[in-house]
C-alpha atoms as a PDB file:
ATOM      1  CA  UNK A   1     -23.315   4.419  -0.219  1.00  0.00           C
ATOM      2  CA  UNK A   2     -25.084   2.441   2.611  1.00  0.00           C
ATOM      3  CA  UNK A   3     -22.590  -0.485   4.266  1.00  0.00           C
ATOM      4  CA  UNK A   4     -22.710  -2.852   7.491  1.00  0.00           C
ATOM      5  CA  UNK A   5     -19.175  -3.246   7.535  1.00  0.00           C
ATOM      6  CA  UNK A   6     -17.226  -1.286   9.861  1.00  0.00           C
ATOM      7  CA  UNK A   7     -13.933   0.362   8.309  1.00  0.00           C
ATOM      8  CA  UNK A   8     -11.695  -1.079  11.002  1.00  0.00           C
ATOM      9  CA  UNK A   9     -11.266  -4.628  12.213  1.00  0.00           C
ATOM     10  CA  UNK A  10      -8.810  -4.904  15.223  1.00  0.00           C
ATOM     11  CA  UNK A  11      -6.032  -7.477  15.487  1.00  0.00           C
ATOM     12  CA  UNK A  12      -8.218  -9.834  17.204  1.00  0.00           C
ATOM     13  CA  UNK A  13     -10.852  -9.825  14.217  1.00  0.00           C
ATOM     14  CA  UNK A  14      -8.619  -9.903  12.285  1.00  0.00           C
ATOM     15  CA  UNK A  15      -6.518 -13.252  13.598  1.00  0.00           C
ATOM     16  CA  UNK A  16     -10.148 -14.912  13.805  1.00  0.00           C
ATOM     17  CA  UNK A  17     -10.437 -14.551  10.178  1.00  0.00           C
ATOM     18  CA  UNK A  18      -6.703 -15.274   8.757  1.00  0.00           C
ATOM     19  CA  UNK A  19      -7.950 -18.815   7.443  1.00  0.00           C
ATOM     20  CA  UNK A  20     -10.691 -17.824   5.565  1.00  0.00           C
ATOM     21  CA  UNK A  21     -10.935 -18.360   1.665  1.00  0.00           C
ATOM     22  CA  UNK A  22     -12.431 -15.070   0.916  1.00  0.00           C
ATOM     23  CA  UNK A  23     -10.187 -12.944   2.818  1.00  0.00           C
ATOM     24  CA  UNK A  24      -7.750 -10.690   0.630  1.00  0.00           C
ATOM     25  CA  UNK A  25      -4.400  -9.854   2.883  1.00  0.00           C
ATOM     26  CA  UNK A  26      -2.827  -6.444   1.755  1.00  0.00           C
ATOM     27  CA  UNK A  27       0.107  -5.176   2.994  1.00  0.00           C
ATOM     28  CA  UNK A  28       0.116  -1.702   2.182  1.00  0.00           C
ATOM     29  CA  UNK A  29       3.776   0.213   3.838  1.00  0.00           C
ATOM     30  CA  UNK A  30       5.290   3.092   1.976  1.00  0.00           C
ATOM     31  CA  UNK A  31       8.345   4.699   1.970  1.00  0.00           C
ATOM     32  CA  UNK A  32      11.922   3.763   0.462  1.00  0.00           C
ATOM     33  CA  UNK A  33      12.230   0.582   2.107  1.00  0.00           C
ATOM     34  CA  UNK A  34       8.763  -0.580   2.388  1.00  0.00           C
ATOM     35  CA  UNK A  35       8.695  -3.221  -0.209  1.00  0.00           C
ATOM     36  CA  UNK A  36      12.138  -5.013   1.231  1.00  0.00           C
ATOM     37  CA  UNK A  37      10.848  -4.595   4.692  1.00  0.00           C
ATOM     38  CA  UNK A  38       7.873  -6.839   3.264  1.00  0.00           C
ATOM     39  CA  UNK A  39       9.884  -9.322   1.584  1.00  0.00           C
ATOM     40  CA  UNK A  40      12.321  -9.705   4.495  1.00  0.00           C
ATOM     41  CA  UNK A  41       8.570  -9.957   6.583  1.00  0.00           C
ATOM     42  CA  UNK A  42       4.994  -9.608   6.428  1.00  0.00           C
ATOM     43  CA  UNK A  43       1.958 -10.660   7.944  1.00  0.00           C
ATOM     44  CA  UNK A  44       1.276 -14.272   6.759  1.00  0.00           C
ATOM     45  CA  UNK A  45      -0.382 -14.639   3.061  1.00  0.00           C
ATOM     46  CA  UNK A  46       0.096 -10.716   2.723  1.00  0.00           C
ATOM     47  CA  UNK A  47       0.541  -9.347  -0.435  1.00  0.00           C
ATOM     48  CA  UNK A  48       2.026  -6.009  -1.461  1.00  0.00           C
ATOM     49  CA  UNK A  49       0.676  -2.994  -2.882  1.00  0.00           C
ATOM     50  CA  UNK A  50       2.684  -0.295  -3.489  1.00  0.00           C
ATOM     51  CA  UNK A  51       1.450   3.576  -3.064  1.00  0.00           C
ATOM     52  CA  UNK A  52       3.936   5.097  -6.169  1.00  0.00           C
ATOM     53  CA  UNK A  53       3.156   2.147  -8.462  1.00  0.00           C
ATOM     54  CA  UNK A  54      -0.243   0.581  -7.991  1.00  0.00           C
ATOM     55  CA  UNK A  55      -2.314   3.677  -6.044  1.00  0.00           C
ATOM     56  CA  UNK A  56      -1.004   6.377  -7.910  1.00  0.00           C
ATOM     57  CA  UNK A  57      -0.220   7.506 -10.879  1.00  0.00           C
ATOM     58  CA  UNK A  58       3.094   9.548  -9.907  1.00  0.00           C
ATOM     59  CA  UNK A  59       4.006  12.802 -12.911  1.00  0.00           C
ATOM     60  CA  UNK A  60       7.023  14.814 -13.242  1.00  0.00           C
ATOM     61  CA  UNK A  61       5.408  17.779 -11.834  1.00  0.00           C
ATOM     62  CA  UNK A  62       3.745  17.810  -8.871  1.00  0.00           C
ATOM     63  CA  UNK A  63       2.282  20.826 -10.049  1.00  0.00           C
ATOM     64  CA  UNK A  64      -0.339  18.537 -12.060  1.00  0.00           C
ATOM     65  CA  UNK A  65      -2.365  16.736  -9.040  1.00  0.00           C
ATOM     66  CA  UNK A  66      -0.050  16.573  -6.727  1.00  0.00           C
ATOM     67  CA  UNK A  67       2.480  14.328  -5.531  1.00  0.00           C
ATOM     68  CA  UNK A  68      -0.062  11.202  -5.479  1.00  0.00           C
ATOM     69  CA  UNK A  69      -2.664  11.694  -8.776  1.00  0.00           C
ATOM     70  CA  UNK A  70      -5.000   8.926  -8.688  1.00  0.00           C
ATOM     71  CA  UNK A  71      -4.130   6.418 -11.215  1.00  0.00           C
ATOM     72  CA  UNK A  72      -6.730   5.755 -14.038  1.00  0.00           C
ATOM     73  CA  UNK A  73      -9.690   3.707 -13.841  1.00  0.00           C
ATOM     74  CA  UNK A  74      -8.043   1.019 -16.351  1.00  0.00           C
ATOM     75  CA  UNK A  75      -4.817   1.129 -14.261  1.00  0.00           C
ATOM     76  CA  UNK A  76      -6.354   0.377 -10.639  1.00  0.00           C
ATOM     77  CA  UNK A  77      -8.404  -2.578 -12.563  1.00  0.00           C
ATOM     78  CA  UNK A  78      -4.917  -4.388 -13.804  1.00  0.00           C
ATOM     79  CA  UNK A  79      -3.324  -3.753  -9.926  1.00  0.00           C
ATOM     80  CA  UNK A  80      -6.240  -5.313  -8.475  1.00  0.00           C
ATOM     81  CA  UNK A  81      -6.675  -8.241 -10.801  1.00  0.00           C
ATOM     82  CA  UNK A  82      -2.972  -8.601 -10.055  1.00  0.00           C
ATOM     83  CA  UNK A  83      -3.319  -8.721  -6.619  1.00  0.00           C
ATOM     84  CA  UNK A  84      -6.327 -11.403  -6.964  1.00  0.00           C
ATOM     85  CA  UNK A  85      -8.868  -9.396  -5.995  1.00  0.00           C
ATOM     86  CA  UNK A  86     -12.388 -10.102  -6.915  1.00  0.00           C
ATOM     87  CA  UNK A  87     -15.891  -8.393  -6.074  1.00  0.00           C
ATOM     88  CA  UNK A  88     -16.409 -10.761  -3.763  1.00  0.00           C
ATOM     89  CA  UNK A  89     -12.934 -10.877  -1.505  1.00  0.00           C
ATOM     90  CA  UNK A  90     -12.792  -9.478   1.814  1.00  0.00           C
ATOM     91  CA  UNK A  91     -10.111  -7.423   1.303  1.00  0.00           C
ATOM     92  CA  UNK A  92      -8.397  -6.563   4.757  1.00  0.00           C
ATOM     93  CA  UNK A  93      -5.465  -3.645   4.757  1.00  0.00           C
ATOM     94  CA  UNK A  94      -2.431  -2.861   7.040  1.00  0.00           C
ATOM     95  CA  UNK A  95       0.781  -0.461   7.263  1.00  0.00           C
ATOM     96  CA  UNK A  96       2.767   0.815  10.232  1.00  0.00           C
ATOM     97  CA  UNK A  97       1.387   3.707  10.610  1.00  0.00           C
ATOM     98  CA  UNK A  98      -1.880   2.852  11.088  1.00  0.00           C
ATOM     99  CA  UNK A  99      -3.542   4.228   8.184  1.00  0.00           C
ATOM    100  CA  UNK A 100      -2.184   6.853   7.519  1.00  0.00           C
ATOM    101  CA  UNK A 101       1.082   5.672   5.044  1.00  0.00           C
ATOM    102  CA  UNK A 102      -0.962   4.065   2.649  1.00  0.00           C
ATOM    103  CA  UNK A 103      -3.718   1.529   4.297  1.00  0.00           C
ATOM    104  CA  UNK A 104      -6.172   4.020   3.901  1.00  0.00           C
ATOM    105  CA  UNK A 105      -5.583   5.680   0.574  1.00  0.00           C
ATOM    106  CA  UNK A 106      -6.307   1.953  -0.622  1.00  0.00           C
ATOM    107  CA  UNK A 107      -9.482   1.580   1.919  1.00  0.00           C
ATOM    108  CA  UNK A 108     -10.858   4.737  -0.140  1.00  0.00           C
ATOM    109  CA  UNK A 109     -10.204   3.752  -3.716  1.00  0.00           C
ATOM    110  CA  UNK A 110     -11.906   0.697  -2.975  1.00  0.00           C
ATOM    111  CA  UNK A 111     -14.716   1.842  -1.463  1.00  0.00           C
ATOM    112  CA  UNK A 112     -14.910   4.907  -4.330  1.00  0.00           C
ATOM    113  CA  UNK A 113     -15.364   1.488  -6.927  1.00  0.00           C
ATOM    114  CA  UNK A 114     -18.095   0.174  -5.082  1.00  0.00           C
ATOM    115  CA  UNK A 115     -15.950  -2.224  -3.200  1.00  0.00           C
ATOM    116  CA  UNK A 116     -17.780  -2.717   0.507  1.00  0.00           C
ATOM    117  CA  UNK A 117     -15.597  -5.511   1.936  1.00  0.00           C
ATOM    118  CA  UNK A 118     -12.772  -3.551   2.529  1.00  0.00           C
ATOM    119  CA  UNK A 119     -11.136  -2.809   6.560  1.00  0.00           C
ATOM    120  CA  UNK A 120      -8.023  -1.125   7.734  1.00  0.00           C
ATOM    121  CA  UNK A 121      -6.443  -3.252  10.461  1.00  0.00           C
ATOM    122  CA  UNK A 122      -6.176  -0.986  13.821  1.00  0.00           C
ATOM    123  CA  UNK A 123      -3.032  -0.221  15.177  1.00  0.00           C
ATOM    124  CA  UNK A 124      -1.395  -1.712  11.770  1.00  0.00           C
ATOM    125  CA  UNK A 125       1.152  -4.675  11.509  1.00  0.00           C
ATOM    126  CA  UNK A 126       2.835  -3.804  15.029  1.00  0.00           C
ATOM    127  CA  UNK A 127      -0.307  -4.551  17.104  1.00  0.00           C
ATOM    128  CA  UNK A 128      -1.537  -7.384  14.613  1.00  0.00           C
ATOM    129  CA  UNK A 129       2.080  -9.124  15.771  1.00  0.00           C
ATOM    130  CA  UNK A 130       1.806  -8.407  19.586  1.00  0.00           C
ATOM    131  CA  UNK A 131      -2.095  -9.961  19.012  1.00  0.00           C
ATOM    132  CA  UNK A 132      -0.089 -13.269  17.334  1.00  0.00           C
ATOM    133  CA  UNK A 133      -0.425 -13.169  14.188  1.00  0.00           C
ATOM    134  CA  UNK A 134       2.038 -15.474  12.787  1.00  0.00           C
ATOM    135  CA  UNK A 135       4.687 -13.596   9.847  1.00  0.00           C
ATOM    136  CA  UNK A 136       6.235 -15.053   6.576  1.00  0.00           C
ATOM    137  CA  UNK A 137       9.180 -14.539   4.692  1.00  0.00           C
ATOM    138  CA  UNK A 138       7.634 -16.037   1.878  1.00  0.00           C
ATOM    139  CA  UNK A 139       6.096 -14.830  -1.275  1.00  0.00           C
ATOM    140  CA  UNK A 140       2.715 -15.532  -1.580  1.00  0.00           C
ATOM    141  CA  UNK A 141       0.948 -17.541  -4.143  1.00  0.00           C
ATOM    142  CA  UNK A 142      -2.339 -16.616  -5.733  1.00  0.00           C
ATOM    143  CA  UNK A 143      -4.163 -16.649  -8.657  1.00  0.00           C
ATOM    144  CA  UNK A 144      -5.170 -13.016 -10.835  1.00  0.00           C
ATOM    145  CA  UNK A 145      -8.594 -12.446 -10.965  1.00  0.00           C
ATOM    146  CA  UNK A 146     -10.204 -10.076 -13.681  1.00  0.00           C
ATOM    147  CA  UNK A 147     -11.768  -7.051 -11.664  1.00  0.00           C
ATOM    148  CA  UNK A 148     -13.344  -4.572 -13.855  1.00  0.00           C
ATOM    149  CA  UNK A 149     -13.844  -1.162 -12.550  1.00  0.00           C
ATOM    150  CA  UNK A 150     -16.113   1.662 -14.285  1.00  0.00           C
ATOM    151  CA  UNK A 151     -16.015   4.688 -12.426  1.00  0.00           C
ATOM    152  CA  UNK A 152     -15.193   6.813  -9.211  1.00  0.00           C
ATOM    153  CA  UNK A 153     -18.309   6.620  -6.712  1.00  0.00           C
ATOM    154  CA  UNK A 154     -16.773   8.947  -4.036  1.00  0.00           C
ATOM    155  CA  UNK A 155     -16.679  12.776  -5.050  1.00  0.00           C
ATOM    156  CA  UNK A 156     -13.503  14.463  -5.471  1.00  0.00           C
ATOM    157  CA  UNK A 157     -12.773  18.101  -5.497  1.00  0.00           C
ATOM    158  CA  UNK A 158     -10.181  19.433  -7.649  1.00  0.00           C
ATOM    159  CA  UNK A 159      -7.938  22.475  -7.198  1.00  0.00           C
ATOM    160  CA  UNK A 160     -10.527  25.194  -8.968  1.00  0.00           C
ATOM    161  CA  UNK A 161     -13.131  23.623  -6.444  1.00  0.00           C
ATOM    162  CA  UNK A 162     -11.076  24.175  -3.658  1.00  0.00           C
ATOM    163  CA  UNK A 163     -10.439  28.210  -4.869  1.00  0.00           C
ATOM    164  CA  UNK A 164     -14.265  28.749  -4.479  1.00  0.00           C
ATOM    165  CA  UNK A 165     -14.720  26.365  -1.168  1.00  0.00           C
ATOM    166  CA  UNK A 166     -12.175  28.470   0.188  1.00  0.00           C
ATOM    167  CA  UNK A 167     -13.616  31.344   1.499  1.00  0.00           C
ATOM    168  CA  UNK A 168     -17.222  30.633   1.384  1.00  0.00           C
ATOM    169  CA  UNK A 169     -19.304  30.157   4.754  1.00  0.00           C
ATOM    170  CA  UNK A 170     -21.323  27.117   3.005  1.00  0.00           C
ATOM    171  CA  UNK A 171     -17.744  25.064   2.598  1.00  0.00           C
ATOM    172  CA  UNK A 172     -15.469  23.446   5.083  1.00  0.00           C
ATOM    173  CA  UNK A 173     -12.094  22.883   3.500  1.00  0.00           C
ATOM    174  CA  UNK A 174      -9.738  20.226   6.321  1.00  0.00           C
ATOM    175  CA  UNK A 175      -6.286  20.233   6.168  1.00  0.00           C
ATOM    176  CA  UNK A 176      -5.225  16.862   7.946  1.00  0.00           C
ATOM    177  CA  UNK A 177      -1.529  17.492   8.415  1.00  0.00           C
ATOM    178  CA  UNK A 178       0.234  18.137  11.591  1.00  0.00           C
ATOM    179  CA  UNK A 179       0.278  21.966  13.106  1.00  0.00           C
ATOM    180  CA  UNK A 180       3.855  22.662  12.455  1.00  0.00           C
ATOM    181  CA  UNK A 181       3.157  21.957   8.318  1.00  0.00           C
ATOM    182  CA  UNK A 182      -0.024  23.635   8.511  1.00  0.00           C
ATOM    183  CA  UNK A 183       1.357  26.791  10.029  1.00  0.00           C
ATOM    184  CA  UNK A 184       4.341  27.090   8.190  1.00  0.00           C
ATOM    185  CA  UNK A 185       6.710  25.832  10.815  1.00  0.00           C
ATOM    186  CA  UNK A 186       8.024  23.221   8.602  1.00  0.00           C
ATOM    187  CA  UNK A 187       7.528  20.904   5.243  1.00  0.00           C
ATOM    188  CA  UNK A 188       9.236  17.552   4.984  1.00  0.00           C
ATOM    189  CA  UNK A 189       8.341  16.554   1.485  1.00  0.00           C
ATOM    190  CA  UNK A 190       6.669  19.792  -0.502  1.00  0.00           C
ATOM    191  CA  UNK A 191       8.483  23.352  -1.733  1.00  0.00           C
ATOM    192  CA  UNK A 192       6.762  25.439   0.393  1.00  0.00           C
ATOM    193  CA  UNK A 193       6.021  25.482   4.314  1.00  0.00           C
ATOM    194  CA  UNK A 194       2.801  26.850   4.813  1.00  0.00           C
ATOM    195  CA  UNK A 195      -1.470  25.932   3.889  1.00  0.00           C
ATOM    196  CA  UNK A 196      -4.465  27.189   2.075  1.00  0.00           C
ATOM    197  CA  UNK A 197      -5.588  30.197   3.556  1.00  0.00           C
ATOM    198  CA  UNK A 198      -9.341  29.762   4.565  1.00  0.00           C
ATOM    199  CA  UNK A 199      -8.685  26.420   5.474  1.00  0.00           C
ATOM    200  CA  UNK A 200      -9.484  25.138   8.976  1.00  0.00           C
ATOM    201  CA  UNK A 201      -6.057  22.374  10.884  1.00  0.00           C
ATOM    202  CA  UNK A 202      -7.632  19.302  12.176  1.00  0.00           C
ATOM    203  CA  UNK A 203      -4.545  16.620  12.369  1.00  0.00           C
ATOM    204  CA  UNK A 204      -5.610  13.100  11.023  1.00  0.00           C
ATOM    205  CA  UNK A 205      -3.636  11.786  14.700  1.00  0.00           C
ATOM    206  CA  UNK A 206      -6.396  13.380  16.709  1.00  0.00           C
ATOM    207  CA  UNK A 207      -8.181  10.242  15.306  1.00  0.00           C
ATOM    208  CA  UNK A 208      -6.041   7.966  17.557  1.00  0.00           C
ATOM    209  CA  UNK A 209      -6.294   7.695  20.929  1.00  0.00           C
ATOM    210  CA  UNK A 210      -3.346   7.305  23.242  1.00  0.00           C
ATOM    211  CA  UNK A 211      -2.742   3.833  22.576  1.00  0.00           C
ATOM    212  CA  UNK A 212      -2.245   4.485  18.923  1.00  0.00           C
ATOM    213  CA  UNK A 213      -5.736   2.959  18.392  1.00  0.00           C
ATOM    214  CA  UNK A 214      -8.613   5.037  16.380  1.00  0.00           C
ATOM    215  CA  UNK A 215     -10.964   6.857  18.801  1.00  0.00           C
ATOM    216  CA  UNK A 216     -14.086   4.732  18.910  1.00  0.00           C
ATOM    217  CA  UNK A 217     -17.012   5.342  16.864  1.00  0.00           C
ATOM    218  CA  UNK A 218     -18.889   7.494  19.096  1.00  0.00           C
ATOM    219  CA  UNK A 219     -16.030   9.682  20.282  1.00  0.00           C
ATOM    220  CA  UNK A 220     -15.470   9.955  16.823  1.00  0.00           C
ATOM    221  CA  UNK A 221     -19.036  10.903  15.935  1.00  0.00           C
ATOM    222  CA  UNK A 222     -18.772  13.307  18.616  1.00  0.00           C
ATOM    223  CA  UNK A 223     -16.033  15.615  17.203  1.00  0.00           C
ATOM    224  CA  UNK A 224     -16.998  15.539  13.888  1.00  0.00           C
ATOM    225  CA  UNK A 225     -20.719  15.901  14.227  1.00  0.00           C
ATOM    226  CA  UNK A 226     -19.660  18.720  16.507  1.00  0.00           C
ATOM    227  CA  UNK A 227     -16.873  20.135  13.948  1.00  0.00           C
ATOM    228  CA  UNK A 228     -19.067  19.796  10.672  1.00  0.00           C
ATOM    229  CA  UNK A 229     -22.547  21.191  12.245  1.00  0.00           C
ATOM    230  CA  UNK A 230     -25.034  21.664   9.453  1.00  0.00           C
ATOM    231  CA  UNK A 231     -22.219  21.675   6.338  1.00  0.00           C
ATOM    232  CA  UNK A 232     -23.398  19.248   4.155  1.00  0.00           C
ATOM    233  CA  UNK A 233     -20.882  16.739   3.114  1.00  0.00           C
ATOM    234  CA  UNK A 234     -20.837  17.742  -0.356  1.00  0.00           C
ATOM    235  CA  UNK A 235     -19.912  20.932   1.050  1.00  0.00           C
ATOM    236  CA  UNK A 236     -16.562  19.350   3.113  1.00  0.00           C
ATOM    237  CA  UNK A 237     -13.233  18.903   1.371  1.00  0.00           C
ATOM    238  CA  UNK A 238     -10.671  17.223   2.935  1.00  0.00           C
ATOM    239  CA  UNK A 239      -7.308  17.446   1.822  1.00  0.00           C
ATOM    240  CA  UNK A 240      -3.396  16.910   3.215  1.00  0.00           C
ATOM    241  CA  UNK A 241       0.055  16.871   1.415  1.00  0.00           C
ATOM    242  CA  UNK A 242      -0.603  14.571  -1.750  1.00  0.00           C
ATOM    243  CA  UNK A 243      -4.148  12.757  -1.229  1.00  0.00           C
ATOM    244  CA  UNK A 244      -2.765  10.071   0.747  1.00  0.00           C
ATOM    245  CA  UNK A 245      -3.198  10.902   5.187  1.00  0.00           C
ATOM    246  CA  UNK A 246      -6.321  12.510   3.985  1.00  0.00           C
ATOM    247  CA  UNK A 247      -7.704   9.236   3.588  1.00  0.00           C
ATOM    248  CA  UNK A 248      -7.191   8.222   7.282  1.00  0.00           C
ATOM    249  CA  UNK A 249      -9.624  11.392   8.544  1.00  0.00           C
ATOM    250  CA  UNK A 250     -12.257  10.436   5.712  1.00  0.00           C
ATOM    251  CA  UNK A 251     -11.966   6.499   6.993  1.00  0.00           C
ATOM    252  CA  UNK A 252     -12.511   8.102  10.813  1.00  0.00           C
ATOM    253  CA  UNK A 253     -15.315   9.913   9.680  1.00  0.00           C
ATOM    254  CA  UNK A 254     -17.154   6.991   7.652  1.00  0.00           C
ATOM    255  CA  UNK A 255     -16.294   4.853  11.025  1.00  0.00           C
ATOM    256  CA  UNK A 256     -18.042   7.461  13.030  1.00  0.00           C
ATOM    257  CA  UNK A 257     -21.535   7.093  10.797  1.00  0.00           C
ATOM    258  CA  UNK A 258     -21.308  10.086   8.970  1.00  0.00           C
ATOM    259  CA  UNK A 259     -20.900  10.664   5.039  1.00  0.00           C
ATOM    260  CA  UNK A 260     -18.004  10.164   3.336  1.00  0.00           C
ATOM    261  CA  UNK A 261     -16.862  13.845   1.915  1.00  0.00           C
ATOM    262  CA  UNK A 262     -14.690  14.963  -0.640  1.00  0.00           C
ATOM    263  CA  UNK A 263     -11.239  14.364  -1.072  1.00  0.00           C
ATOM    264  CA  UNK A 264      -8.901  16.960  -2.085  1.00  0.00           C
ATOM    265  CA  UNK A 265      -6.107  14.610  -4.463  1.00  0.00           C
ATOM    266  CA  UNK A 266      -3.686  17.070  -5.231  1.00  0.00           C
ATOM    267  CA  UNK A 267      -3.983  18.797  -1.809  1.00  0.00           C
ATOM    268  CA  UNK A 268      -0.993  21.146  -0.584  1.00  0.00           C
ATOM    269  CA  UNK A 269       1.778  19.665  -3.086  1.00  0.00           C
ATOM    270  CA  UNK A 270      -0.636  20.726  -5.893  1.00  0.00           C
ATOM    271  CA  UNK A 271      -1.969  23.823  -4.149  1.00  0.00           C
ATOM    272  CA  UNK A 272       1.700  25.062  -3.187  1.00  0.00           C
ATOM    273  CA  UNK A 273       2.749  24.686  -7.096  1.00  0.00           C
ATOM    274  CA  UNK A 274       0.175  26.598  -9.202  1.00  0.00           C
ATOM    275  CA  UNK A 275       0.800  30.596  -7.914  1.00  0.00           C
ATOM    276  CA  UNK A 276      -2.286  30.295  -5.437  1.00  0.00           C
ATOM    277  CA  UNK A 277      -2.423  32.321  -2.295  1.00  0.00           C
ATOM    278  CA  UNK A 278      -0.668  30.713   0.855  1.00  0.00           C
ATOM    279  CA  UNK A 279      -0.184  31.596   3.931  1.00  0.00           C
ATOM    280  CA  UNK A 280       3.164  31.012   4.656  1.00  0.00           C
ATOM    281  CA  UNK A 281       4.992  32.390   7.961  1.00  0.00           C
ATOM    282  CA  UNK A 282       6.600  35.428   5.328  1.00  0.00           C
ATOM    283  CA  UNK A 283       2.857  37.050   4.276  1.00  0.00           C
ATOM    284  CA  UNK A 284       1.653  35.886   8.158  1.00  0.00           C
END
């Protein structure tokens, strides 16, 4: 899908547009605290999205895509009409962790609906303070839309997809966690320490620069022009513990110009559940 939009607005952008009418504030933190930390404060007219609730549809077995399945296509209508979003709205999204909590999960399922006006806000809600953006307290007031949604636009690869990308030389299969996970060091949130064997580590932070700012465009271009050669994007699968930090290496690579590839949902919490080879630091 063709777009003039860049994927990331910075604070200043950002602060230049916080009065306008078609601008749709999300504040998109995850973890246990994340949705009191936004009612104690947010960035003014923010309103909350919540990665278990509204961007996932979260089973008793992780076994059965992942930790973070996509919800359905009738589900992420109702949380987006809820949020009053509309075809039209600008929508504009920040965590603390730039991206990579849950900022850019959203960015993707937006953008897989159609959805073009859609950022991520660089450097997330600590730089958009130190820029001056003024906070709230206050639970904001807006009006449901009715946004329908008919399909997924970006492709997907699912776990049997991922078995035959594996190993052959016409597939690139990304795993977007940090080194430690990826070899087998240690795992925070899934059973099993280890990664998909065939799979190459690139860590979604090598997308930030020392600052804490995504790389710019061309330095971005760069690496993954230089990483991807002549595998065509259909043939790239990008996947990290449940779906989610994926999403930050597939915004980097839309902001560097290049196509959007696939995203692995159920990724290593999936993978590590269903009796698939692993390499794991005991078969090493």
């Amino acid at each position: 899908m063709s777009h003039k939009l860049s994927p990331i607005i910075n604070p200043e952008g950002l602060l230049q547009l916080k009065d306008s009418s078609e601008i749709v504030l999300i504040d998109a933190r995850a973890g246990a605290n994340a949705e009191e930390n936004y009612k104690k404060e947010h960035l003014k007219d923010a309103r909350y999205v919540d990665l278990n609730r509204d961007l996932a549809t979260v089973e008793k077995d992780p076994a059965n895509g992942g930790r973070h399945p996509l919800p359905s296509l009738e589900k992420f209508s109702e949380v987006l009409s809820k949020l009053g979003i509309s075809p039209k709205s600008h929508v504009i999204i920040y965590d603390d962790k730039n991206g990579s909590n849950a900022a850019a999960r959203f960015w993707w399922m937006l953008r897989s609906i159609g959805h073009e006006k859609v950022q991520v806000l660089n450097g997330g809600l600590q730089e958009a303070i130190k820029a001056g953006f003024p906070l709230s307290s206050e639970m904001e007031d807006f009006t449901p839309t009715d946004y329908k949604v008919s399909n997924w636009k970006l492709a997907v690869a699912d776990i049997e997809e991922v078995e035959k990308a594996r190993n052959n030389s016409e597939n690139i299969v990304i795993d977007v966690r940090d080194k430690n996970r990826f070899d087998g060091l240690t795992e925070p949130l899934d059973l099993i320490a280890g990664h998909i064997p065939g799979a190459i580590n690139v860590p979604f932070s090598e997308n930030l620069n020392e600052d804490g700012f995504y790389k710019t465009a061309e330095d971005l271009n760069k690496k993954y022009t230089t990483l991807l050669g002549d595998t065509k994007p259909e043939n790239v699968i990008i996947h990290c513990g449940s779906g989610v930090t994926a999403c930050h290496t597939l915004l980097a690579i839309d902001y560097a110009g290049i196509e959007i590839p696939k995203l692995y949902v159920g990724s290593w919490s999936e993978w590590s559940r269903n009796d698939r080879e692993m390499f794991t630091k005991e078969t090493e």
